[in-house]
Structures are given as structure tokens and as C-alpha cells.
N, C-alpha and C. Protein backbone atom coordinates (compact mmCIF):
# COMPACT_ATOMS: atom_id res chain seq x y z
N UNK A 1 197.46 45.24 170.43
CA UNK A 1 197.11 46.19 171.46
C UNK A 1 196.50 47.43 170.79
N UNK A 2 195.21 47.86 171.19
CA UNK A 2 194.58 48.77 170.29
C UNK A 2 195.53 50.44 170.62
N UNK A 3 195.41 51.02 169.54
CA UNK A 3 196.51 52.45 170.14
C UNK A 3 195.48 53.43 169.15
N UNK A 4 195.08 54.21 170.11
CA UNK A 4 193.78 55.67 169.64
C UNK A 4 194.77 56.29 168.27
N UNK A 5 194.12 56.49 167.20
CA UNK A 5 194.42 57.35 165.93
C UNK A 5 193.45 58.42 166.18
N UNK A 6 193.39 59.74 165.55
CA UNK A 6 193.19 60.50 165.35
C UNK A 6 192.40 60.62 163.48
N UNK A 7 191.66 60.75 163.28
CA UNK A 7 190.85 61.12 161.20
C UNK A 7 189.95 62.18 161.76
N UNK A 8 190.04 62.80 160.58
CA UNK A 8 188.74 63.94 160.05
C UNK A 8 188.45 62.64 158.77
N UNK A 9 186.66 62.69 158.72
CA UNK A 9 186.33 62.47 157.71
C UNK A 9 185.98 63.52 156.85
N UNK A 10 186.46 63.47 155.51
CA UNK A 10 186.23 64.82 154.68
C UNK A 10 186.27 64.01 152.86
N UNK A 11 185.21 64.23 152.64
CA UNK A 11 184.70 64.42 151.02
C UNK A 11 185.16 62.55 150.89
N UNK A 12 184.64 61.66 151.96
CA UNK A 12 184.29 60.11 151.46
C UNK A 12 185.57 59.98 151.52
N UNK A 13 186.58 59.87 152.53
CA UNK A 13 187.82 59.74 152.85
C UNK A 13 187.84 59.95 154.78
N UNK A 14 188.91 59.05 155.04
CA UNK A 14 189.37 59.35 156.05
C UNK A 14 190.97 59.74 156.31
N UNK A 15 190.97 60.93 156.52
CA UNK A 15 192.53 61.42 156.99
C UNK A 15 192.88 61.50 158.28
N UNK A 16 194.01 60.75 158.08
CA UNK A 16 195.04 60.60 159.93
C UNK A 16 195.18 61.92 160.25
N UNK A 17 195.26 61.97 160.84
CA UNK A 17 195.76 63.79 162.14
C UNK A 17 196.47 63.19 163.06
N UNK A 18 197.53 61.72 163.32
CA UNK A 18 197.68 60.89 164.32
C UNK A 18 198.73 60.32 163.34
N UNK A 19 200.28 60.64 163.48
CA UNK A 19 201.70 60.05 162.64
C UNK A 19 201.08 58.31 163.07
N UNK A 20 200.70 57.74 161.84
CA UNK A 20 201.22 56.65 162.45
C UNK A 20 201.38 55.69 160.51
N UNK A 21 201.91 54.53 160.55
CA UNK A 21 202.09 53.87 159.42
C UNK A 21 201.31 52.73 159.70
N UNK A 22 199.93 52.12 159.10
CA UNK A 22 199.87 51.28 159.00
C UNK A 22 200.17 49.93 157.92
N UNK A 23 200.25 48.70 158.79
CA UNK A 23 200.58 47.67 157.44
C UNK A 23 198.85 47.31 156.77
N UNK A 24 199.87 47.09 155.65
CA UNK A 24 198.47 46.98 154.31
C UNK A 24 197.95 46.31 154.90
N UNK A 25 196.78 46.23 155.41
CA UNK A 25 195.39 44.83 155.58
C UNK A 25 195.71 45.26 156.74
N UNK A 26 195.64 45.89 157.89
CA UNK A 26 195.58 45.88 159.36
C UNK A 26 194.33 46.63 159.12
N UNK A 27 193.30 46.03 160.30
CA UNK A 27 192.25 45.97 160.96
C UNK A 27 191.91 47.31 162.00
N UNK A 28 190.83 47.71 161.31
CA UNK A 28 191.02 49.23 162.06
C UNK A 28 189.53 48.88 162.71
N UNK A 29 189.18 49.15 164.32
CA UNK A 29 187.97 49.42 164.60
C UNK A 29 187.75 50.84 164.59
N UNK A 30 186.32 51.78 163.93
CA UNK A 30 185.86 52.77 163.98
C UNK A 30 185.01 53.43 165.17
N UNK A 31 185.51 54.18 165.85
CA UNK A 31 184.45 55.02 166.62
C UNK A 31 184.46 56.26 166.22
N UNK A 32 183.02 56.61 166.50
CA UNK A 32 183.02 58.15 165.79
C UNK A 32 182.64 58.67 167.49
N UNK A 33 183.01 59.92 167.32
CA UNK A 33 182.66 60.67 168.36
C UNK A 33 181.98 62.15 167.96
N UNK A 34 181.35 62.16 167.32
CA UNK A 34 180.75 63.53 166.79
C UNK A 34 179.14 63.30 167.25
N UNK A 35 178.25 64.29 167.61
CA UNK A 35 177.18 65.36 167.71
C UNK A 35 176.11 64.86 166.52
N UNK A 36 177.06 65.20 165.37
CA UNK A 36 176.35 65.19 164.38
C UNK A 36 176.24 63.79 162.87
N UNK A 37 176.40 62.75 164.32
CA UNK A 37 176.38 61.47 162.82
C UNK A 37 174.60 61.60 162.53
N UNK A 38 174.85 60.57 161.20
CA UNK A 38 173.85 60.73 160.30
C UNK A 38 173.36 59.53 160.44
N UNK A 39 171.95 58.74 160.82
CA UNK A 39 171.98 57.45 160.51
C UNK A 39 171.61 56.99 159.20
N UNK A 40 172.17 55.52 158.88
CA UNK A 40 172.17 55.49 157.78
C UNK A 40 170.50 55.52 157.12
N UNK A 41 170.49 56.11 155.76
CA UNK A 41 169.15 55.74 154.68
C UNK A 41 168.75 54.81 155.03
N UNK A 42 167.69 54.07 154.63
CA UNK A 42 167.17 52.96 154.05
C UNK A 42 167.53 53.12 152.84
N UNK A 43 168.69 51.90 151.80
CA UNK A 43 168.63 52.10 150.41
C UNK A 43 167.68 50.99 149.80
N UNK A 44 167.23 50.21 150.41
CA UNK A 44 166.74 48.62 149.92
C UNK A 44 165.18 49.12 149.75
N UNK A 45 164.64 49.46 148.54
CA UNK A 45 163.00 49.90 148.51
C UNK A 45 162.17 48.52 148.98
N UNK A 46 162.63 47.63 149.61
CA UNK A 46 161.75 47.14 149.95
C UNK A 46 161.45 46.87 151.49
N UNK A 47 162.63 47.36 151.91
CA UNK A 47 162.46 47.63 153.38
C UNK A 47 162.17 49.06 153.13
N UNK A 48 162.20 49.67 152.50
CA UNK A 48 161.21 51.49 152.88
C UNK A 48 160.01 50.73 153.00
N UNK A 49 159.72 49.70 151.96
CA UNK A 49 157.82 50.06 151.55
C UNK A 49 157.25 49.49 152.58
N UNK A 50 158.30 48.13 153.33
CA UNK A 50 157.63 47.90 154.55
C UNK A 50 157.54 49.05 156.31
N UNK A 51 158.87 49.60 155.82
CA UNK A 51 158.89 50.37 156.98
C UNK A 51 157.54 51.56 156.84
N UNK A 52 157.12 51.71 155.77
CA UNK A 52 156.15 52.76 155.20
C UNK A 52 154.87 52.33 155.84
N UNK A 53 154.22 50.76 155.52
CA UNK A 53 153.40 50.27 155.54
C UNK A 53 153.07 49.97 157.11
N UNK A 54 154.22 49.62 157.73
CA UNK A 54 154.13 49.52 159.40
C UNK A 54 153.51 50.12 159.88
N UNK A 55 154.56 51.80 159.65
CA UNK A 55 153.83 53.15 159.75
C UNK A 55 152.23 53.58 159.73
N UNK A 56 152.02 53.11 158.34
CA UNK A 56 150.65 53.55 158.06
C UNK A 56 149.59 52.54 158.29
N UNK A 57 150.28 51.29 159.03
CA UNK A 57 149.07 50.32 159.66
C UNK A 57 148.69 50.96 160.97
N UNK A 58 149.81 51.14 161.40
CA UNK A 58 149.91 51.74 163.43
C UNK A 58 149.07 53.07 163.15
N UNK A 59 149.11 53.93 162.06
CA UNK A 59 148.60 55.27 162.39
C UNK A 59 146.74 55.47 161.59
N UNK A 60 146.76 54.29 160.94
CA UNK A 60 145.89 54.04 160.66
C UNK A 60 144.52 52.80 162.10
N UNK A 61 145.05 52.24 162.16
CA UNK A 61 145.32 51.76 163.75
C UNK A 61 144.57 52.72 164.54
N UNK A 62 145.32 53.73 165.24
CA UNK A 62 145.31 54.99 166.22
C UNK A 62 143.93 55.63 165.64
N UNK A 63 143.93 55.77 164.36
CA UNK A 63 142.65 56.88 164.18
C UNK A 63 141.55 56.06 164.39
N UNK A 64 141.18 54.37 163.83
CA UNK A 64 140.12 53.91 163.99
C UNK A 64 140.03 53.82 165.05
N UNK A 65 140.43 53.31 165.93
CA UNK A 65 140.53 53.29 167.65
C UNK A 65 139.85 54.59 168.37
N UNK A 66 140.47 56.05 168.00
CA UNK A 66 139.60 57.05 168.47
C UNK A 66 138.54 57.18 168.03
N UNK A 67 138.03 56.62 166.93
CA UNK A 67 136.81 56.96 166.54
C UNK A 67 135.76 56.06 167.33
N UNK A 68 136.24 54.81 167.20
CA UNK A 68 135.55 53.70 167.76
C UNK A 68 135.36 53.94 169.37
N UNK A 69 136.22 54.24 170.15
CA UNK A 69 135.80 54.56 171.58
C UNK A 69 134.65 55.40 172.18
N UNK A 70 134.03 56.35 171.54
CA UNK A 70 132.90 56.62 172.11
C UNK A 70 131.38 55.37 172.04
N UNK A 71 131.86 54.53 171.41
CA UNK A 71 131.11 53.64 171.33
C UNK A 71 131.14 52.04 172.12
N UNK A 72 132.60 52.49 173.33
CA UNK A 72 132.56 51.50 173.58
C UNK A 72 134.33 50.62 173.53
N UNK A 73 134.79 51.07 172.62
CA UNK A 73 136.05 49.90 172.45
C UNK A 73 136.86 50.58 172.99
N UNK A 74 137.87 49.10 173.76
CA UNK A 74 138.88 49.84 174.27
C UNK A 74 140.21 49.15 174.22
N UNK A 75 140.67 50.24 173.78
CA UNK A 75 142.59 50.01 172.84
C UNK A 75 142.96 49.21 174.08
N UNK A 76 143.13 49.44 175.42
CA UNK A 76 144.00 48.47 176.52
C UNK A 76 144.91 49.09 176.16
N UNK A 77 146.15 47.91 176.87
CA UNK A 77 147.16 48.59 176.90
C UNK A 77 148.02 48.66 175.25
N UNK A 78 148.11 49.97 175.05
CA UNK A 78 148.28 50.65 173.70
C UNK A 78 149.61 50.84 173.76
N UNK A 79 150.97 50.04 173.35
CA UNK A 79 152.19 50.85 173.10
C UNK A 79 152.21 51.92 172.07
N UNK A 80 151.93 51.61 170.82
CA UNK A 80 151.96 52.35 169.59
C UNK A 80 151.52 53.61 170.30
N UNK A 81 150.16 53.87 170.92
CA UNK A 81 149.47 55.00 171.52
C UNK A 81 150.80 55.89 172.26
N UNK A 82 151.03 55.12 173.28
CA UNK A 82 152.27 55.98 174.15
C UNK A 82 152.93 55.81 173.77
N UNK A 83 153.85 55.65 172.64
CA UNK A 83 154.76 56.05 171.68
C UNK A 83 154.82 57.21 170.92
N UNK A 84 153.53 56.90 170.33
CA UNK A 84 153.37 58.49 169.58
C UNK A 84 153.06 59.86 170.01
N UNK A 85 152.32 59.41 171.61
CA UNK A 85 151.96 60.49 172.03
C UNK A 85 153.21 60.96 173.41
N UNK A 86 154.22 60.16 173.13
CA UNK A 86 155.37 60.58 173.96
C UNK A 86 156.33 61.59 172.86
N UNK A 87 156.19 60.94 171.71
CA UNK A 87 157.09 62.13 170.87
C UNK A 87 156.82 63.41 170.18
């Protein structure tokens, strides 16, 4: 039966604020409830270089596209476009 604990995370530790004893190897699910989580890095350089390259296909993408439209071409329906120009 799940029963709410209470932690501060502080300096790569979690401390109870919530009396309780657990047995060695019991199964804790984590929810955070803070404002200010962090999502995680990318540590794997090879998912950066692709996430990089995505990036700089789509935005590379976007600029030939504006250039090319006075001449005629047309992006259609553009997600990447209203993506970027929503944020």
C-alpha cells in the first residue's frame, strides 16, 4: 500500500523529513513536486550530434524555403515553420 514520505534533495542525497524505517531493498516510487526540476543533459555525444544536426537541417530548411518563395515554391503545410515561429 503506497504511504506519501516526505525528502529534501540536497548535495546528491535524499533526506526523509517523514519518521519512517524502511526495509533494505524496498521499492520507492519518486515524484518530485518542485517549479524548478532540471531536465536531464544529453550525456551520449552522439545523440547531441544528432540532436544538433536535426536542428541545423530544419533551420537550414526554413532559410532556403524563404529565399526560394519569391520565386515560386511553396513550403505547404510547414510544421517545423509553426513551431518555430510559435516559440
Amino acid at each position: 500500500m503506497p504511504h506519501p514520505l516526505k525528502v529534501v534533495y540536497h548535495n546528491g542525497t535524499f533526506i526523509l523529513k517523514t519518521d519512517c524505517h524502511l526495509p533494505e531493498g524496498a521499492e520507492v516510487e519518486l515524484w518530485v513536486n518542485s517549479s524548478r526540476l532540471i531536465p536531464p543533459k544529453i550525456s551520449n555525444p552522439g545523440e547531441k550530434a544528432i540532436a544538433v544536426l536535426l536542428w541545423q537541417v530544419a533551420c537550414e530548411y526554413l532559410a532556403a524555403s524563404r529565399k526560394l518563395e519569391p520565386l515560386g515554391y511553396d513550403r505547404g503545410p510547414d510544421w517545423i515553420a509553426d513551431y518555430i515561429n510559435s516559440t
